[in-house]
Structure formats: C-alpha cells, structure tokens
Protein backbone atom coordinates (compact mmCIF):
# COMPACT_ATOMS: atom_id res chain seq x y z
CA UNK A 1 54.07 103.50 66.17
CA UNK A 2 54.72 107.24 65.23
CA UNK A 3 55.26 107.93 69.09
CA UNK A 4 58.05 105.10 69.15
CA UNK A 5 59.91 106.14 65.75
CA UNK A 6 60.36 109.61 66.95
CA UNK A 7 61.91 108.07 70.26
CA UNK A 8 64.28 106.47 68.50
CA UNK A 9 64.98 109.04 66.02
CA UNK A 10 65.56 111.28 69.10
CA UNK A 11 67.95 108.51 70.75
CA UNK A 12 69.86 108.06 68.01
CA UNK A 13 70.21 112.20 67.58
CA UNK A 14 72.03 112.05 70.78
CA UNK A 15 74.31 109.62 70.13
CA UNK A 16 75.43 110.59 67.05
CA UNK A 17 75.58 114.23 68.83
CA UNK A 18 77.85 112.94 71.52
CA UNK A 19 80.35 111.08 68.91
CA UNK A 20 80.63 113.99 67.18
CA UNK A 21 81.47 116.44 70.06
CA UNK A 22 83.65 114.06 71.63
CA UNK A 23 85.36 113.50 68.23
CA UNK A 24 85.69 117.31 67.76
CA UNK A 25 87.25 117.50 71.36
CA UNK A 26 90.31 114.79 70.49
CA UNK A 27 91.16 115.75 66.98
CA UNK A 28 93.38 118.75 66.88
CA UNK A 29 93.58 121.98 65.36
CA UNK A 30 94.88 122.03 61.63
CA UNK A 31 98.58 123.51 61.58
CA UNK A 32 101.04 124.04 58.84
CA UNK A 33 102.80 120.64 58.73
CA UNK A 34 106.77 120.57 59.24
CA UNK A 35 109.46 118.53 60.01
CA UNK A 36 109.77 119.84 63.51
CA UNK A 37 105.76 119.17 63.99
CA UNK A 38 105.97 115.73 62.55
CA UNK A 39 109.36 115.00 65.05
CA UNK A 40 107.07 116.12 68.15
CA UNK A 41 104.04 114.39 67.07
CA UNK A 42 105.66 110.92 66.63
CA UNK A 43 107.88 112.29 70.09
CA UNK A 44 104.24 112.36 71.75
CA UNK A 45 102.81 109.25 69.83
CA UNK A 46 105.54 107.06 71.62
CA UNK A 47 105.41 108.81 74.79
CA UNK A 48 101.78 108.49 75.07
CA UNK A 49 99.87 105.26 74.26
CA UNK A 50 96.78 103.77 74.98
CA UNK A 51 97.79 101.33 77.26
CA UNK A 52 99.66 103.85 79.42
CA UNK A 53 97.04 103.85 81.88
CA UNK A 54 97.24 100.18 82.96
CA UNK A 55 101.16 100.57 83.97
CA UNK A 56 99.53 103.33 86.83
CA UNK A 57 98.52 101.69 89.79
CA UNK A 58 94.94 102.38 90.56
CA UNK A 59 94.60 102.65 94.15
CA UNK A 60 98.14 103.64 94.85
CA UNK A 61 99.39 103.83 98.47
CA UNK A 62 98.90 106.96 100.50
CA UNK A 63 101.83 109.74 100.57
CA UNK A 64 103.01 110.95 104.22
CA UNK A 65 101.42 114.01 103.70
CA UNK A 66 97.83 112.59 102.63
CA UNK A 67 98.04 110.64 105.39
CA UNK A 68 99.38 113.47 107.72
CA UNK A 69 96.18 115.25 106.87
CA UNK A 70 93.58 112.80 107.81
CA UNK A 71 91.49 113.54 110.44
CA UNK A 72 90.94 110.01 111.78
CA UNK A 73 94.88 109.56 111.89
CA UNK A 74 94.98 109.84 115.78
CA UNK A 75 92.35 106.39 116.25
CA UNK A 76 94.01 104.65 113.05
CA UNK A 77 97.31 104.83 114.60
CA UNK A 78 96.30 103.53 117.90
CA UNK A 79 94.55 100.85 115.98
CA UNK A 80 97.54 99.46 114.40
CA UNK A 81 99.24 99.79 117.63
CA UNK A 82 96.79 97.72 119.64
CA UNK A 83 96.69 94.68 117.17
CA UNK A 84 100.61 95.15 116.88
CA UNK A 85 101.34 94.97 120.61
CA UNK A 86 98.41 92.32 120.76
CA UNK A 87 96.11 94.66 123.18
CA UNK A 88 92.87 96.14 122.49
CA UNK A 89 88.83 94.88 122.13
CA UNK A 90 89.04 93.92 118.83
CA UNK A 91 91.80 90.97 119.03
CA UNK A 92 92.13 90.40 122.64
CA UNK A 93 96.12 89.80 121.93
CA UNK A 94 95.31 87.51 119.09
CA UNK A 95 97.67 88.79 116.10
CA UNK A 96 96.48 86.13 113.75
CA UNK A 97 93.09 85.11 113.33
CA UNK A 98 92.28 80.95 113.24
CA UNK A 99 90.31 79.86 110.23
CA UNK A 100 86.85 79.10 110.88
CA UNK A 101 85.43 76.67 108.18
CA UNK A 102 81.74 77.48 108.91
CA UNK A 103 79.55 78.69 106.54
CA UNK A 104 77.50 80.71 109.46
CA UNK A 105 80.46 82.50 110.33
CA UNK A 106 81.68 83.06 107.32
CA UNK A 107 78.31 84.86 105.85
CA UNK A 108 78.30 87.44 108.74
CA UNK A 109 81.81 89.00 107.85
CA UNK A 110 81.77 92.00 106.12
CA UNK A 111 84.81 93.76 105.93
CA UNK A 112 87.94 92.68 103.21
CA UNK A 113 85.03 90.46 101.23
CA UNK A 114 84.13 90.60 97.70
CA UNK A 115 80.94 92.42 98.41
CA UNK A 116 82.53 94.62 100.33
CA UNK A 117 84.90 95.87 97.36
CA UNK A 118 82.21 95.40 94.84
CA UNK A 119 78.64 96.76 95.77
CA UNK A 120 79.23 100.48 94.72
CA UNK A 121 80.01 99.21 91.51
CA UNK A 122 76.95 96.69 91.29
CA UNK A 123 74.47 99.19 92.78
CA UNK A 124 75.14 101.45 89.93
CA UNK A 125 75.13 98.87 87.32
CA UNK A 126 71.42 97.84 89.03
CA UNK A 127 70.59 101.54 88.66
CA UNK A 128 71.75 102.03 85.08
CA UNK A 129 69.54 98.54 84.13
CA UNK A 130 66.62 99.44 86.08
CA UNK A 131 66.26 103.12 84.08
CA UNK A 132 66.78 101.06 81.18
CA UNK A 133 63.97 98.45 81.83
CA UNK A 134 61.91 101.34 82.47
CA UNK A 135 62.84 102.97 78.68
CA UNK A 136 62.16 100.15 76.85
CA UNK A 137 59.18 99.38 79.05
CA UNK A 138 57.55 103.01 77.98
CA UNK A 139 58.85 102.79 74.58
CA UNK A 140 57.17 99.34 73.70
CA UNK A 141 54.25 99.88 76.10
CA UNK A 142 53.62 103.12 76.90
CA UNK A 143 54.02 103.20 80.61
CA UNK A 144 56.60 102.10 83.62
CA UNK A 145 55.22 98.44 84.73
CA UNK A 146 58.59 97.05 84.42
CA UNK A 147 57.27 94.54 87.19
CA UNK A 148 55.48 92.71 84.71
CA UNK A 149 57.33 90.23 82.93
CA UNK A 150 57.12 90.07 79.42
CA UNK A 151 59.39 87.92 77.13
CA UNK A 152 61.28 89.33 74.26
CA UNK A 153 60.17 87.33 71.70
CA UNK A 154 56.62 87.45 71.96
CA UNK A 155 57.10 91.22 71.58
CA UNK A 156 59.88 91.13 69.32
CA UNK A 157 57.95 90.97 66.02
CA UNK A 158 55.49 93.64 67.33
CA UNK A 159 58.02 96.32 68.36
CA UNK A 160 61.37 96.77 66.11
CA UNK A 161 62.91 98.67 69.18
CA UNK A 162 62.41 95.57 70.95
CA UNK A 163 63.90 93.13 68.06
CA UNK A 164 66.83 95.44 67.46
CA UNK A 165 67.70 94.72 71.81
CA UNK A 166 66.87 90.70 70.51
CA UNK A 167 70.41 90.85 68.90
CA UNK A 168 72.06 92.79 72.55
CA UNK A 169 70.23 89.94 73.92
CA UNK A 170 72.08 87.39 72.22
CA UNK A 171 75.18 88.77 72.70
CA UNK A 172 74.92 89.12 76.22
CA UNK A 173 73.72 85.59 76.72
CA UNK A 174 77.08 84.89 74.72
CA UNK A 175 78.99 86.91 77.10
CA UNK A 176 77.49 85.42 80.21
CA UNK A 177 79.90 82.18 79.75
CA UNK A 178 82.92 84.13 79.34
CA UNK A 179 82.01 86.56 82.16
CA UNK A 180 81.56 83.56 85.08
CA UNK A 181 85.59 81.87 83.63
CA UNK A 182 86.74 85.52 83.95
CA UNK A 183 85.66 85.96 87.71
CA UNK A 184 85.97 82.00 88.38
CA UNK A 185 90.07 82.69 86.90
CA UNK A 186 90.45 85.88 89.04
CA UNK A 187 89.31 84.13 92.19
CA UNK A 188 91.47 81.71 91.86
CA UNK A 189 94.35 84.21 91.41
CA UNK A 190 93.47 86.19 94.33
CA UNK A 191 93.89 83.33 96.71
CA UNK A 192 96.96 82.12 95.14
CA UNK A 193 98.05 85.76 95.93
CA UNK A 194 96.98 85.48 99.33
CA UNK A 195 98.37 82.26 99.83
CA UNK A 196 102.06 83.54 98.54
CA UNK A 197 101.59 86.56 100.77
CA UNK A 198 100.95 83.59 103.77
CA UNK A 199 103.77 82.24 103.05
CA UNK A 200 106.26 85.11 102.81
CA UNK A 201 104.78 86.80 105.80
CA UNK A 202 105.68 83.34 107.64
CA UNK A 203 108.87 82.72 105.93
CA UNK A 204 109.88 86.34 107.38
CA UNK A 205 108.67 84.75 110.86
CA UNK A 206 110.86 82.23 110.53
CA UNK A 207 113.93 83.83 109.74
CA UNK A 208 113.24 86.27 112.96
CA UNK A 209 112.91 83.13 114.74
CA UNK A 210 115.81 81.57 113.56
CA UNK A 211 117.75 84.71 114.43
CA UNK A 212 116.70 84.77 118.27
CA UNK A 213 117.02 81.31 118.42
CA UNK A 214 120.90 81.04 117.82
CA UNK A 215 121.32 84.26 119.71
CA UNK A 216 120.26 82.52 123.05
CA UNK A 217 121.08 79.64 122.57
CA UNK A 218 125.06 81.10 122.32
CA UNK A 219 124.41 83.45 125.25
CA UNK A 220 126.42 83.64 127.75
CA UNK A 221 125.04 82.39 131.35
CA UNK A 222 126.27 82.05 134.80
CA UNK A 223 127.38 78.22 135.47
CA UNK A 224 126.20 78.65 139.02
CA UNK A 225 122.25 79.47 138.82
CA UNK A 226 122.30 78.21 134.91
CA UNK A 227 120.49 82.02 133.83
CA UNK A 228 121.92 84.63 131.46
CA UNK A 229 124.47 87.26 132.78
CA UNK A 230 123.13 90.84 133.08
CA UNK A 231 125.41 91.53 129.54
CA UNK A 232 123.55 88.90 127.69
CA UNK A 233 119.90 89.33 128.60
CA UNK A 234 120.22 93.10 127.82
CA UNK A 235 121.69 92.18 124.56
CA UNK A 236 119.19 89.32 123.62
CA UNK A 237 116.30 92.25 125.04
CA UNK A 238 117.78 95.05 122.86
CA UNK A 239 117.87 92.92 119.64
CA UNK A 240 113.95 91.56 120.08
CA UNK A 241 113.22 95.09 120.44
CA UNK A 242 115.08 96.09 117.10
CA UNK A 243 114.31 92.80 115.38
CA UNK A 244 110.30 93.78 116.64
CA UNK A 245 111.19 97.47 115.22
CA UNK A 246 112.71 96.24 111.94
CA UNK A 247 109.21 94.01 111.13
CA UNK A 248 106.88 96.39 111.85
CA UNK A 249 108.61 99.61 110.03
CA UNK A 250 108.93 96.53 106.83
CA UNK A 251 104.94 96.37 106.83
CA UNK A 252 104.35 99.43 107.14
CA UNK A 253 106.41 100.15 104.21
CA UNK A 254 104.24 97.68 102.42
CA UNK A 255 100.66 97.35 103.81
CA UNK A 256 98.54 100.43 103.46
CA UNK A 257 96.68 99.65 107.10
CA UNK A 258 100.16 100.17 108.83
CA UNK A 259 101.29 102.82 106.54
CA UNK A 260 100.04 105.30 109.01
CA UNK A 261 102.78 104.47 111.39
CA UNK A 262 105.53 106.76 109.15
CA UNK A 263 104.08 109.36 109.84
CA UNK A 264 105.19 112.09 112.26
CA UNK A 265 102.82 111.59 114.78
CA UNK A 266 102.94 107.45 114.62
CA UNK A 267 106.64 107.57 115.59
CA UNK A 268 105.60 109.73 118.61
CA UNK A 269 102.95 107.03 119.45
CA UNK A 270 105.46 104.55 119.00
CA UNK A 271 108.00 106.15 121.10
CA UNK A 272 105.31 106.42 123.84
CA UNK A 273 104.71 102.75 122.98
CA UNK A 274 108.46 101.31 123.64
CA UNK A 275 108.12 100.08 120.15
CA UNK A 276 111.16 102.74 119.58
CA UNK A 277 113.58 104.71 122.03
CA UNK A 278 113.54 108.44 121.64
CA UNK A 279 117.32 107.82 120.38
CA UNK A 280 116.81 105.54 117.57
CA UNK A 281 114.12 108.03 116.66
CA UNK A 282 116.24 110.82 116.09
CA UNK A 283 119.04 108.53 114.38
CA UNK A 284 116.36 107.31 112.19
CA UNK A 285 115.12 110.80 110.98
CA UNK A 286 118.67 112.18 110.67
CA UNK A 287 119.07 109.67 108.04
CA UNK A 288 118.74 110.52 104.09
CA UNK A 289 116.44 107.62 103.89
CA UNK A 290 112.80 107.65 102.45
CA UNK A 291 110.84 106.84 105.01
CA UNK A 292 109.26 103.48 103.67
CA UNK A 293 113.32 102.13 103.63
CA UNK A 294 114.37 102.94 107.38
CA UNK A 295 113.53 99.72 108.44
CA UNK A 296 116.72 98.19 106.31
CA UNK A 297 118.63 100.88 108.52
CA UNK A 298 117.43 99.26 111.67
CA UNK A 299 118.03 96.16 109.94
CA UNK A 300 121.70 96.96 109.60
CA UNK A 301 122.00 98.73 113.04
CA UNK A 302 120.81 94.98 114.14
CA UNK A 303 123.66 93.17 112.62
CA UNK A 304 126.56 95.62 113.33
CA UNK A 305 125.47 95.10 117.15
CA UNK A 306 126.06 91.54 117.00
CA UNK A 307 129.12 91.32 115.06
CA UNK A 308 130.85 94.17 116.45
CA UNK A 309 129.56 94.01 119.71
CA UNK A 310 128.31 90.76 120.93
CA UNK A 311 130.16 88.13 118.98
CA UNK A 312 133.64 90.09 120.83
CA UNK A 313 132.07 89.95 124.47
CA UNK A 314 132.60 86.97 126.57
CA UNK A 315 129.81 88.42 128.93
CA UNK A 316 127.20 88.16 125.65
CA UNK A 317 127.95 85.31 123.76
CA UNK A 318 130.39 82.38 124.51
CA UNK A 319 133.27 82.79 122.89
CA UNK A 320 134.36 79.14 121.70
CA UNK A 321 131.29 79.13 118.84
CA UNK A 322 131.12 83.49 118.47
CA UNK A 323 133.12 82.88 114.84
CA UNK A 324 130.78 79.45 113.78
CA UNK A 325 127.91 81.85 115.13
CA UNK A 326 128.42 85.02 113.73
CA UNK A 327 128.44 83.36 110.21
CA UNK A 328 124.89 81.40 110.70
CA UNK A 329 123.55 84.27 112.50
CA UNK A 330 125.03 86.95 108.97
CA UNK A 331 123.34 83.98 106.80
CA UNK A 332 120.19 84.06 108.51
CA UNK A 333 120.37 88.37 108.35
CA UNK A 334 120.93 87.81 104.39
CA UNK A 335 117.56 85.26 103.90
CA UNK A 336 115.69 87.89 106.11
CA UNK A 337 116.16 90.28 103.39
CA UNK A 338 115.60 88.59 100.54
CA UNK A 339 112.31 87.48 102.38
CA UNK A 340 111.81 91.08 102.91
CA UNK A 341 112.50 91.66 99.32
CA UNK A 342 110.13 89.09 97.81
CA UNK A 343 107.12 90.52 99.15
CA UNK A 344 105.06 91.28 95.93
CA UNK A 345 104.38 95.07 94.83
C-alpha cells in the first residue's frame, strides 16, 4: 500500500510539473503596460486565435519545387503517364476501374482504404494502451501479467488507483456511443464526397464529349467517298489533342497523384509523349500563368481555333450551320468551365 501511494504521489509530481512548465512557457514576460502595448496585444489577440489552425489545410498539396526534388519523380511521372495514355501493367488500358461487389475482392485491397490512412495512428494508440495496462497492472499487482484478465470492480474496492480509473472507465464507456455516430457520420460524408467527385469528373466527360461530337458531326467531308477532307480531320485531330491536353493539365492542377506532371521534367515526358508539341510548350511557359492555371490557357487557345479558324473555313466545317454551331459549340466551352470550376477544394 505504501509502495502504491508513493507511485501515485510520484505521478501526480509530474503532472503538476509539466502544467507548470508549460504554463511558464505561454505566459509572457511582465512589461510596463501602455497604450501602445495594449493596441498590439489586442492587434495579436485578433490576428491569432485558437481556431486558426483548422482554416490550414493539413496535408496541403505539394509545391513544384518539393516535387522537383523528389527522387522517385522520374517512375511517378511515367506512372501517371501510363494510366493516362491507358498503357502500362498495372491497368492494361483500363482508365477506370469496374466495381466489383465481392467481399473477397474487396478485403485484399490495400491501397486508398481506411486502414491504409489509419494504422499509424491506431498502432500508436495500441502502444500508448498497452504501456498503460502494464502501469496499472504493476501498480495494483506488482508485476506485468497484463494477459490475465482481471475485472475492475472486483479490484476496485481493494486498490484506490484502480477505483479512481472506475470513473475514466465510465466515461469512456459513455464516449464509446458517440465515438461509433462520429465515424458512422464521417463515412457517410466521405462517400457522398466521392460520389460528387463521380459525378463532376463525368459531367466534365460529357461536356468534352459534347464538344467533339458537334465538331464532327459539322465537318466538312468529300460528297464523293463520304470521309472528311484533309482540312477537317487535321482540325478535328488537333482539337482532341488540345481538348486531351486541357483535361489532363485541369487534374493535375487538382489531384495530388498527377500533380507531378507540372513539373519541369513532366512536360519533357509529355512532349516525348505527344500529349504536348514542343510549340505549345514554349507558348505555355512564356505565359505569366501559375502553373496549376495553364490549362484554362489551352482551354482558350481551343476555342479561338474554332471560332476564328474553323467556323470561317469551308474545308473544316460546313458553312450553312458554322453560325448555329459556333454558338452551341461557345455554350458547351462555357459549361466545361464551370464543370471545371465546381470541382471541390
């Protein structure tokens, strides 16, 4: 009983010998109060608040440079590459995946899950309760058989360290409901977060779609053989490779997996690619752009190619519907962007 009391008198030393350096560490120095040092103080009061932290993002996206530096940058890049271009082992040209509803298959995946994300945490948590088992287990019994299971009431009324943890006990039990609606509720948000990020990432699709569609359908052929004319299938080729440009530049702007591709050496790769000429390359850096807005610059290259371009050639588009088509075509350029725009920060 003597050997437990001074454990606890020790414990509780620490503690209070923690508060008290950490208080002595936030409270500042006396000074002479004045008007100028109350004007600064309440100056930093509203500059600084408690809640500041939570308007930071906590896993922020990688800068150029960070990125720049990393010495797997060369295999990340061709990564993204290969399941952009749909080559590669890992998809075999698949871009998305098909759901599979089995319960097999879904048990062996590993990577993007929530135990993925969440064992460091929950190992250390495990830790941190297992060297706390084996405390209490030497403080009420005197050695570390924390294998043996022992209940806390039947101890309770023979150790006060133990009835003291009686009332954490309670609490936690308390706690456990709340815990299980808090991670039930934030499930259920991350798949409606998902499932709005579906459906923009399709809705952008569409609009791309759209886009092409009119394009050749209103391009011009040859009346003989029924096929486009060398004009129009150039045109209709250069804007899929621009329209392909402008999507993947707009993820890569907004998904940190793809966020590799602004960097210096993932344009090269990309120029290598055909994903970009060397041309539009250097037009694209000469530009006072940051580099996670170019793609609206490719974007408007896009447009200003049909309407100044194609919509005026007789060889490229048919020139009965280029007015009716160059407004459908400016409408569909306008809900591509405000797709673009919607995509959630």
């Amino acid at each position: 009983s003597h050997s437990i009391k001074m454990h606890v008198v020790i414990v509780v030393f620490v503690l209070l010998l923690t508060a008290s350096s950490a208080t002595a560490e936030i409270t500042p120095a006396r000074t002479v109060t004045t008007s100028s040092t109350i004007r600064n103080k309440k100056k930093d009061q509203q500059q600084q608040q408690p809640w500041d932290h939570l308007l930071y993002d906590p896993n922020p996206f990688p800068s150029i440079a960070e990125l720049d530096a990393s010495p797997t940058l060369s295999n990340d890049i061709q990564d993204v590459l290969n399941r952009v271009v749909g080559t590669g082992n890992n998809n075999n040209g698949v871009i998305i995946q098909r759901y599979k509803p089995q319960p097999g298959w879904l048990w062996q995946q590993w990577f993007g899950t929530v135990l993925y994300n969440s064992w460091p945490n929950a190992l250390l948590n495990m830790a941190w309760a297992l060297l706390f088992c084996v405390f209490c287990r030497h403080m009420t019994h005197g050695d570390f058989q924390v294998w043996k299971n022992v209940v806390v009431a039947d101890v309770a009324d023979q150790h006060p360290f133990i009835a003291k943890l009686a009332i954490a006990d309670k609490i936690w039990t308390t706690l456990m409901s709340l815990t299980n609606f808090l991670l039930t509720f934030f499930v259920g948000q991350s798949y409606a977060f998902w499932r709005s990020f579906y459906s923009v990432g399709r809705s952008i699709q569409g609009r791309l779609n759209d886009i092409q569609l009119l394009l050749a359908t209103h391009a011009a052929r040859d009346e003989a053989t029924g096929q486009y004319t060398p004009e129009a299938y150039t045109f209709l080729q250069t804007t899929a490779q621009q329209l392909r440009l402008f999507h993947l530049l707009h993820w890569a702007a907004n998904a940190k997996r793809f966020r590799v591709l602004l960097t210096q050496q993932g344009w090269n790769q990309m120029v290598s690619h055909g994903i970009v000429s060397p041309s539009e390359h250097e037009r694209l850096l000469r530009l006072d752009l940051p580099p996670t807005s170019r793609h609206y610059a490719v974007l408007q290259a896009t447009m200003i190619n049909i309407t100044q371009k194609a919509v005026r050639s007789p060889n490229i588009i048919i020139t009965s519907s280029s007015s009716n088509l160059e407004k459908l075509v400016m409408a569909e350029f306008c809900k591509l962007r405000g797709v673009c725009g919607s995509v959630a920060d």
